[in-house]
C-alpha atoms as a PDB file:
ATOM      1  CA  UNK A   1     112.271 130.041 114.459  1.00  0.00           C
ATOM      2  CA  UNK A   2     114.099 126.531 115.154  1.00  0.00           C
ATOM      3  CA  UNK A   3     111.710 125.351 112.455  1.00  0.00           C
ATOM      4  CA  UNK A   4     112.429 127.915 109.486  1.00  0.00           C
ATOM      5  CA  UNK A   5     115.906 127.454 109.768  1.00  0.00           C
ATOM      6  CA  UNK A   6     115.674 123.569 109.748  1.00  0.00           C
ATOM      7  CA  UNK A   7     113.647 123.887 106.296  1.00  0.00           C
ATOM      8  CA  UNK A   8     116.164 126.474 105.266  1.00  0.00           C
ATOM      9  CA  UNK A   9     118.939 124.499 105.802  1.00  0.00           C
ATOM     10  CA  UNK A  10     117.075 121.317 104.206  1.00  0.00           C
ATOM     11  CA  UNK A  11     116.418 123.534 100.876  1.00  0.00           C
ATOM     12  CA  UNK A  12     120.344 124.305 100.198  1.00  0.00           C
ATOM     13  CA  UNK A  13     120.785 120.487 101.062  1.00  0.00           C
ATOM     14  CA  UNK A  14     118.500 119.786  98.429  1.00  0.00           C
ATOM     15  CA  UNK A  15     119.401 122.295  96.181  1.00  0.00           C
ATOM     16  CA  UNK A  16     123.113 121.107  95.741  1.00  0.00           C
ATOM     17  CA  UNK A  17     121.846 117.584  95.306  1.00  0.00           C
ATOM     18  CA  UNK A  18     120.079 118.840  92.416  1.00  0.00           C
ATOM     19  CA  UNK A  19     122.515 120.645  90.639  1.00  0.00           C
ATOM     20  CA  UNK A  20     124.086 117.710  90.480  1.00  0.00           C
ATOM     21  CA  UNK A  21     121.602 115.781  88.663  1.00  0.00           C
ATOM     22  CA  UNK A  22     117.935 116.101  88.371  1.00  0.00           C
ATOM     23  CA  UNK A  23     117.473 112.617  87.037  1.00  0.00           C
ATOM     24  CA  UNK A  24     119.575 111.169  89.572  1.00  0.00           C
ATOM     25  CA  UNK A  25     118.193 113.235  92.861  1.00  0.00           C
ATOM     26  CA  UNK A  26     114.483 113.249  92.014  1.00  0.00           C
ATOM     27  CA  UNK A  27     113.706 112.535  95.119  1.00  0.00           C
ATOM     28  CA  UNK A  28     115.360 115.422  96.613  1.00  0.00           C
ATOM     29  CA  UNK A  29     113.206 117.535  94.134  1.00  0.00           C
ATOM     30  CA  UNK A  30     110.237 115.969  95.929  1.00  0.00           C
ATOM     31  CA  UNK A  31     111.424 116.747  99.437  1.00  0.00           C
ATOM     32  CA  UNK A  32     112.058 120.613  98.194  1.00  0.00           C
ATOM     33  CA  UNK A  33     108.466 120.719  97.219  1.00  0.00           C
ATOM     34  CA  UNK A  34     106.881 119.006 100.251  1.00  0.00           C
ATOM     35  CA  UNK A  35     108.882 121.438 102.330  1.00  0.00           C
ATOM     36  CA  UNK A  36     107.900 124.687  99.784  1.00  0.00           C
ATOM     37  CA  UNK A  37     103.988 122.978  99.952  1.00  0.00           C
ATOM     38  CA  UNK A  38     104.373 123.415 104.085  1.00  0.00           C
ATOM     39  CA  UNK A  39     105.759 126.995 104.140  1.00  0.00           C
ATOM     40  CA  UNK A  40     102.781 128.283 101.286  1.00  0.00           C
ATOM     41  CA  UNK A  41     105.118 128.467  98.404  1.00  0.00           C
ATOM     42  CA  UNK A  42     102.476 126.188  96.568  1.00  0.00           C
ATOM     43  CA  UNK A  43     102.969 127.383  93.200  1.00  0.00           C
ATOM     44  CA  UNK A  44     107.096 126.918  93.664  1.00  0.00           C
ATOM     45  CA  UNK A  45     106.227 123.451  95.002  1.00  0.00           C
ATOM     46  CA  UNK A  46     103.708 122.702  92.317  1.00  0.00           C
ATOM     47  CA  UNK A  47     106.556 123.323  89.656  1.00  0.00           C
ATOM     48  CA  UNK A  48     109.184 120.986  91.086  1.00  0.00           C
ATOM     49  CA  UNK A  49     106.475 117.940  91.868  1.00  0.00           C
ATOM     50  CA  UNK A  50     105.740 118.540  88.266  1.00  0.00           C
ATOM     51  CA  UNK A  51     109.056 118.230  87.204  1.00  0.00           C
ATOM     52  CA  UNK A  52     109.439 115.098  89.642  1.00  0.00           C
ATOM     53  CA  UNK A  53     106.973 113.128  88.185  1.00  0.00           C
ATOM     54  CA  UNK A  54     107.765 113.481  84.583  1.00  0.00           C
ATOM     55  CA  UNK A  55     111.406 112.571  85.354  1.00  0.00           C
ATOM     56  CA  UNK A  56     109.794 109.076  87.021  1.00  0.00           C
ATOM     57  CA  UNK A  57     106.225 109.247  86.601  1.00  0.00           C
ATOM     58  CA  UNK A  58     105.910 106.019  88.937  1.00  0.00           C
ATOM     59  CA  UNK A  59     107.010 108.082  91.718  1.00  0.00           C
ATOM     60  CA  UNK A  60     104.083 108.414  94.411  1.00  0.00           C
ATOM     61  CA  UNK A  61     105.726 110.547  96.559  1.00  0.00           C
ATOM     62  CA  UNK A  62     106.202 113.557  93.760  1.00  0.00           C
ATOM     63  CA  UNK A  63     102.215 113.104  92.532  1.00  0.00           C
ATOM     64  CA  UNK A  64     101.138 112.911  96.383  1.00  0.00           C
ATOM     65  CA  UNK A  65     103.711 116.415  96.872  1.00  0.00           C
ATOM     66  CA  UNK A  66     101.364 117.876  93.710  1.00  0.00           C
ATOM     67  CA  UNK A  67      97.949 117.153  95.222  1.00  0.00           C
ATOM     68  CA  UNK A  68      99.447 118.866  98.599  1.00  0.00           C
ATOM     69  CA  UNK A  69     100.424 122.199  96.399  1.00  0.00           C
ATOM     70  CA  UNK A  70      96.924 121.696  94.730  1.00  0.00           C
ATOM     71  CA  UNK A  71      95.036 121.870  97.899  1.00  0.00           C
ATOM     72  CA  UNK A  72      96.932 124.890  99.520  1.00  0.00           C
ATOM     73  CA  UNK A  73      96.241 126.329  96.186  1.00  0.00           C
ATOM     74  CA  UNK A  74      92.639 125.717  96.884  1.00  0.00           C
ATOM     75  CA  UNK A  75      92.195 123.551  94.161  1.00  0.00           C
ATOM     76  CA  UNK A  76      90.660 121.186  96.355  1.00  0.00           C
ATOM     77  CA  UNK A  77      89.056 119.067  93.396  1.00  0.00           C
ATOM     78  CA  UNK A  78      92.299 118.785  91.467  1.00  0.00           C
ATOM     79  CA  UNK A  79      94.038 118.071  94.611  1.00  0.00           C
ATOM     80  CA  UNK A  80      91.279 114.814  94.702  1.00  0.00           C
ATOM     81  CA  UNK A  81      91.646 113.808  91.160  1.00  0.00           C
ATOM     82  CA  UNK A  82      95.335 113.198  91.753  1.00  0.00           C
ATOM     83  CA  UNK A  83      94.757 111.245  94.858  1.00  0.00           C
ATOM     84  CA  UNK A  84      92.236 108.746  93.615  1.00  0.00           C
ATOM     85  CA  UNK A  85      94.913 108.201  90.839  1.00  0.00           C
ATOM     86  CA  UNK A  86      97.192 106.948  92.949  1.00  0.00           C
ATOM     87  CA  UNK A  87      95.125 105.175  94.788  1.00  0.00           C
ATOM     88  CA  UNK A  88      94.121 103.311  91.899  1.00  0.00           C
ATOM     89  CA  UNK A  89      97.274 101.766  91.184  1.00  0.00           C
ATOM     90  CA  UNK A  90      99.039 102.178  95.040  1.00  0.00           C
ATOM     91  CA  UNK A  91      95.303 101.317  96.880  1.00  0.00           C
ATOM     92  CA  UNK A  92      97.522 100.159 100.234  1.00  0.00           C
ATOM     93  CA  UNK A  93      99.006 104.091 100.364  1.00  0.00           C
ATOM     94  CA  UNK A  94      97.839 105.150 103.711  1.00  0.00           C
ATOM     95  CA  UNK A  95      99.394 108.187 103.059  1.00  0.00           C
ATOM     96  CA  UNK A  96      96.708 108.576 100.450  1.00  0.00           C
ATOM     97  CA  UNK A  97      94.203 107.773 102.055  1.00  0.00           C
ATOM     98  CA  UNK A  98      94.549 109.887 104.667  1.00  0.00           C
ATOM     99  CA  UNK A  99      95.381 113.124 102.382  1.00  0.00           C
ATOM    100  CA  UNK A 100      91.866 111.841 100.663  1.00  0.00           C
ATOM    101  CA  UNK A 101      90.108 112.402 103.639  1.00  0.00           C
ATOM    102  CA  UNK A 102      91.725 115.923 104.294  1.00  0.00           C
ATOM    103  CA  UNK A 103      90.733 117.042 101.090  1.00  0.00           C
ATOM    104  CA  UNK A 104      86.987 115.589 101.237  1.00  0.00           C
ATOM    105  CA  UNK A 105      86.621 117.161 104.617  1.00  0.00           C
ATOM    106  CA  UNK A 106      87.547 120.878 103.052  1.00  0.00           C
ATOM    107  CA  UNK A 107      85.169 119.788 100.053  1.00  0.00           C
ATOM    108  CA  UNK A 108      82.366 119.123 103.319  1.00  0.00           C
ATOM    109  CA  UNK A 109      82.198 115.546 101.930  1.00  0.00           C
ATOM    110  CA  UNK A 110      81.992 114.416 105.665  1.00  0.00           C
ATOM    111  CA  UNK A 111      80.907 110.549 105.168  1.00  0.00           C
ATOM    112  CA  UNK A 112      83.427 109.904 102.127  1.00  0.00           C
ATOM    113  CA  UNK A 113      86.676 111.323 104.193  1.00  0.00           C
ATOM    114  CA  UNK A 114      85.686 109.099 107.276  1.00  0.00           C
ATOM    115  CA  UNK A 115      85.400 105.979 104.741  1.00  0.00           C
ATOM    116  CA  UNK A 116      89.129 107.239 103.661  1.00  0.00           C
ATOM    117  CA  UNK A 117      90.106 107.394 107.333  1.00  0.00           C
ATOM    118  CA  UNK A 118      88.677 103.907 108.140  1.00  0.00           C
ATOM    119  CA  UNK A 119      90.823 102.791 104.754  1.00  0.00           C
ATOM    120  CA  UNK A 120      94.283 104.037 106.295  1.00  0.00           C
ATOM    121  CA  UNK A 121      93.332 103.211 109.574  1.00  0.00           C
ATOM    122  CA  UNK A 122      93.231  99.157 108.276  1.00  0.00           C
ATOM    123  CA  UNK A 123      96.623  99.873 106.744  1.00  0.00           C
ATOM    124  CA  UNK A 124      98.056 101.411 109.984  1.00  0.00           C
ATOM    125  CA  UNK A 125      95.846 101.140 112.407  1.00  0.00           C
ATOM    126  CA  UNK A 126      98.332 102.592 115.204  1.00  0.00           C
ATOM    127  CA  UNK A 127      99.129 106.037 113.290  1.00  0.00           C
ATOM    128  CA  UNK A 128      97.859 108.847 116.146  1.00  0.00           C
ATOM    129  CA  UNK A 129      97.669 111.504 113.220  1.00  0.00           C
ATOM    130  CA  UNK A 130      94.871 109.465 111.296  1.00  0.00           C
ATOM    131  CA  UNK A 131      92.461 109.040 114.471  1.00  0.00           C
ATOM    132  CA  UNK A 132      93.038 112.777 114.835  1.00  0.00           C
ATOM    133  CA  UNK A 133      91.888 113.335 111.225  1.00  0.00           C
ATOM    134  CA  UNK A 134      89.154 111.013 111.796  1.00  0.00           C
ATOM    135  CA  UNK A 135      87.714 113.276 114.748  1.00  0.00           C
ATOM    136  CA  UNK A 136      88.231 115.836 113.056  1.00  0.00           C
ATOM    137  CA  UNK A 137      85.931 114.866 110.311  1.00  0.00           C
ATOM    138  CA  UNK A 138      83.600 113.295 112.982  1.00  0.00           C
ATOM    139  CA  UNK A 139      83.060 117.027 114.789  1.00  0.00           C
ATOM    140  CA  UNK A 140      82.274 118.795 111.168  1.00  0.00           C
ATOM    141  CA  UNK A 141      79.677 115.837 110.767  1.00  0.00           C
ATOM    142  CA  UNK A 142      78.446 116.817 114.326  1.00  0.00           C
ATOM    143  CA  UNK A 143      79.394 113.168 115.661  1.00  0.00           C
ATOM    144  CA  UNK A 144      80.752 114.784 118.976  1.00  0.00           C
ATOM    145  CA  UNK A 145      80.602 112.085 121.024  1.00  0.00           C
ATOM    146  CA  UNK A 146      82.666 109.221 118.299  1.00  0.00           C
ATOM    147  CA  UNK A 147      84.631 112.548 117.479  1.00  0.00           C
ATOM    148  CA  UNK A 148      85.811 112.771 121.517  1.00  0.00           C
ATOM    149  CA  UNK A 149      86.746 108.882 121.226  1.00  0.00           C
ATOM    150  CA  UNK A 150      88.748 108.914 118.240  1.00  0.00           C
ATOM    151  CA  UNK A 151      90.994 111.900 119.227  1.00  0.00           C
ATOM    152  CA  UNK A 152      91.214 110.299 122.889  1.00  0.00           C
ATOM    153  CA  UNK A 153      92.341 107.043 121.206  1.00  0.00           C
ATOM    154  CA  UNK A 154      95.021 109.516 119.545  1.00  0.00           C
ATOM    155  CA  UNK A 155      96.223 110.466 122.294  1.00  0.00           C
ATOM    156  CA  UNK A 156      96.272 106.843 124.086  1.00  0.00           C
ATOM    157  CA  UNK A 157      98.385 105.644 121.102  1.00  0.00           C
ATOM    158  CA  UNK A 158     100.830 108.520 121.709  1.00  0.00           C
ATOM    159  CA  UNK A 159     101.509 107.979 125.114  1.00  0.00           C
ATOM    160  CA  UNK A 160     101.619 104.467 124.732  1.00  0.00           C
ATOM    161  CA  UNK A 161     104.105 104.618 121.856  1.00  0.00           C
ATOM    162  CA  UNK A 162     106.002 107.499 123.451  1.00  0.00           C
ATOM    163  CA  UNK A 163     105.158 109.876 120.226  1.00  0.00           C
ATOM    164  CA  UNK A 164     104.633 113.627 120.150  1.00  0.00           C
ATOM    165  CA  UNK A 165     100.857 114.913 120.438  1.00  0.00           C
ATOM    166  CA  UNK A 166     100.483 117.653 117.790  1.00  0.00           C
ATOM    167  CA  UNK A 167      99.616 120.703 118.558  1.00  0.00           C
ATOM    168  CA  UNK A 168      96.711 119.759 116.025  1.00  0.00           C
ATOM    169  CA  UNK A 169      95.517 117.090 118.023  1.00  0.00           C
ATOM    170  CA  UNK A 170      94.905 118.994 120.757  1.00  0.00           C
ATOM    171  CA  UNK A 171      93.194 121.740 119.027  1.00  0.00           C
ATOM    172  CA  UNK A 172      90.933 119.236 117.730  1.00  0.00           C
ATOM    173  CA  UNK A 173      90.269 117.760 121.037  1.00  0.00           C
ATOM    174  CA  UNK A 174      89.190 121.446 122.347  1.00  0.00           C
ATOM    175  CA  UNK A 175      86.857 122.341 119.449  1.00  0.00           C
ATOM    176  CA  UNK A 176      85.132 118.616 120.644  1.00  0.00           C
ATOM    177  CA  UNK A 177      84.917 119.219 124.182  1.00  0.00           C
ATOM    178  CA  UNK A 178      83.497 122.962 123.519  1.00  0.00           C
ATOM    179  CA  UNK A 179      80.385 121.310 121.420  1.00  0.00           C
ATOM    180  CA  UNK A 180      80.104 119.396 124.326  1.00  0.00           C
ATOM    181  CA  UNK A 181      80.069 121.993 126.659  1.00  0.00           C
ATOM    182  CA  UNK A 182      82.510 120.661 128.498  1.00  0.00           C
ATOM    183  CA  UNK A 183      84.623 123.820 128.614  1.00  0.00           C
ATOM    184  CA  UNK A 184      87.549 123.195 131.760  1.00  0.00           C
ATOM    185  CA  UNK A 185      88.656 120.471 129.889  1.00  0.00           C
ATOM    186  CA  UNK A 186      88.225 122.297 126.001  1.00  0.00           C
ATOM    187  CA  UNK A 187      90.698 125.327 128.040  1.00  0.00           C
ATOM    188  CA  UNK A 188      93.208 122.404 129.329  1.00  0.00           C
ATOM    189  CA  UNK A 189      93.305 120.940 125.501  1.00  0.00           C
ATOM    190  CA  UNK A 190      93.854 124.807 123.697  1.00  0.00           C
ATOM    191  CA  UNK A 191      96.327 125.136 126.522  1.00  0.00           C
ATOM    192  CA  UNK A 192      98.340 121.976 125.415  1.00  0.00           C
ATOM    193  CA  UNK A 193      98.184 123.567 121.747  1.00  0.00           C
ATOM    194  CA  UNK A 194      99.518 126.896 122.405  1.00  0.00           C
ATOM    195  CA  UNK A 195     102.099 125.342 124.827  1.00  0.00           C
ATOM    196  CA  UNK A 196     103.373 123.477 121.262  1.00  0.00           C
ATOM    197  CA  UNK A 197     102.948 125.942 118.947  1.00  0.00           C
ATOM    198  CA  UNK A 198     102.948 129.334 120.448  1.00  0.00           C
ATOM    199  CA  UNK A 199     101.645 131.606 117.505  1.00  0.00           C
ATOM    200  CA  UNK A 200      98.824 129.235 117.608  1.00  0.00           C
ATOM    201  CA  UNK A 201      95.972 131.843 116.789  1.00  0.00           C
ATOM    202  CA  UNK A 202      92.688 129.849 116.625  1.00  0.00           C
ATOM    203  CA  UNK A 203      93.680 128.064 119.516  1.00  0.00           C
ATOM    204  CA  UNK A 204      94.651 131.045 121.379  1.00  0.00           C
ATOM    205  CA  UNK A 205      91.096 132.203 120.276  1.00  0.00           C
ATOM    206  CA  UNK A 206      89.094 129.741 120.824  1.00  0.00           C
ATOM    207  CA  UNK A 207      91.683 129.320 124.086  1.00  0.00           C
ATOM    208  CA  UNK A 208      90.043 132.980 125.544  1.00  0.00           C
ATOM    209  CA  UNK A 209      86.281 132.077 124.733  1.00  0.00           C
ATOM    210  CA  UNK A 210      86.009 128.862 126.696  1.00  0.00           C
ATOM    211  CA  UNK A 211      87.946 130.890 129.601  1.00  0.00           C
ATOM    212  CA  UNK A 212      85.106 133.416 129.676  1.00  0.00           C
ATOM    213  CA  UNK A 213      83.008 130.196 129.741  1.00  0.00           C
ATOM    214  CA  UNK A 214      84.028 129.231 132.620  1.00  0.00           C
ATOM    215  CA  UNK A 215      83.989 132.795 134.327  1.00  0.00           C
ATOM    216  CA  UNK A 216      87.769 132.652 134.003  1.00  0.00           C
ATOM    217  CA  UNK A 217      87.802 136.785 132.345  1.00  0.00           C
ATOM    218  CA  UNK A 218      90.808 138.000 134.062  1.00  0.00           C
ATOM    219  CA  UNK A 219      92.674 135.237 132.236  1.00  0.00           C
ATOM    220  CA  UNK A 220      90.696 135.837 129.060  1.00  0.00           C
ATOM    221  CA  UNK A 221      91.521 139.147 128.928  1.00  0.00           C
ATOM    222  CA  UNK A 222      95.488 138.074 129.277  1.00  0.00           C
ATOM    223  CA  UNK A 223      94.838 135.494 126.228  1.00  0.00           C
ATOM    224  CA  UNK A 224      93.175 137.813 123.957  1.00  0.00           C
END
């Protein structure tokens, strides 16, 4: 895909800058690992943020690339530990925050990972992607209604700011209006998510059940 051969060509960017120097283009051993975090190589990526981070161990960005390898590792409480370190000495890192959340969310900790949400939301309170978390956290906690506003305000913010909606966002939008019952508009949102990302399989799922919903089973059929 367009994408895998982006992050391919990124990694042998990176790679000559390191064999250059390691001390000198630590950052570009960050970037490798965010990108090797992304495509699942977690253990590859855990090894480089390591390395990152004991070169400069001030460097945000190379502990915030470990606690992403942690948590696709599944060590979701390591992943935390990490995070509330830098928070204690970066405490304005919405980036933080907002990982925070994610991970406290997988942990069902629905109540702490909205009060990280409202935190990066202060810091940036036009960032699409953290109202989308913030739903997203609101739907687990059964909040459907506050869940429906937040990733609606996501998508306002988007439009507004001529951004991007994720694929995500959507998804999360259809999971809200299918606890609602509202299931037209749940089978417009999964559309917008497979229309993004088109090996999309929950939404494609999901996508297929709210067409039989709707008595739409000719088109179900063609989903599934």
């Amino acid at each position: 895909t367009k994408d895998s051969k982006n992050s391919t060509s990124a990694l042998v960017s990176f790679d000559k800058a390191i064999e250059i120097s390691q001390e000198e283009f630590y950052p570009a051993l960050v970037s490798k690992g965010n990108i090797l975090a992304e495509e699942k190589e977690a253990a590859q990526a855990l090894n480089i943020c390591e390395k990152a981070t004991e070169i400069n161990p001030d460097y945000t960005d190379a502990k915030l690339c470990q606690a992403l390898a942690l948590f696709n590792l599944d060590r979701y409480d390591k992943a935390l530990a990490l995070t509330e370190n830098i928070l204690k000495t970066n405490p304005e890192n919405a980036i933080a925050w907002d990982f925070k959340g994610i991970i406290l969310v997988k942990l069902k900790k629905y109540d702490q990972a909205l009060e990280a949400y409202e935190k990066a939301l202060t810091i940036y309170p036009e960032e699409p992607g953290l109202y989308s978390n913030q739903a997203d956290a609101l739907y687990y906690q059964g909040n459907y209604e506050e869940a429906l506003k937040s990733v609606n305000q996501a998508i306002e913010i988007s439009e507004k700011n001529n951004l991007p909606i994720s694929n995500d966002t959507w998804f999360i939008r259809g999971n809200i209006l299918t606890a609602l019952e509202n299931y037209e508009e749940a089978a417009s949102s999964y559309y917008e998510a497979v229309k993004i990302k088109e090996d999309f399989t929950p939404a494609w799922n999901n996508y297929a059940k709210v067409l039989e919903k709707v008595g739409e089973y000719d088109q179900a059929i063609k989903v599934y």
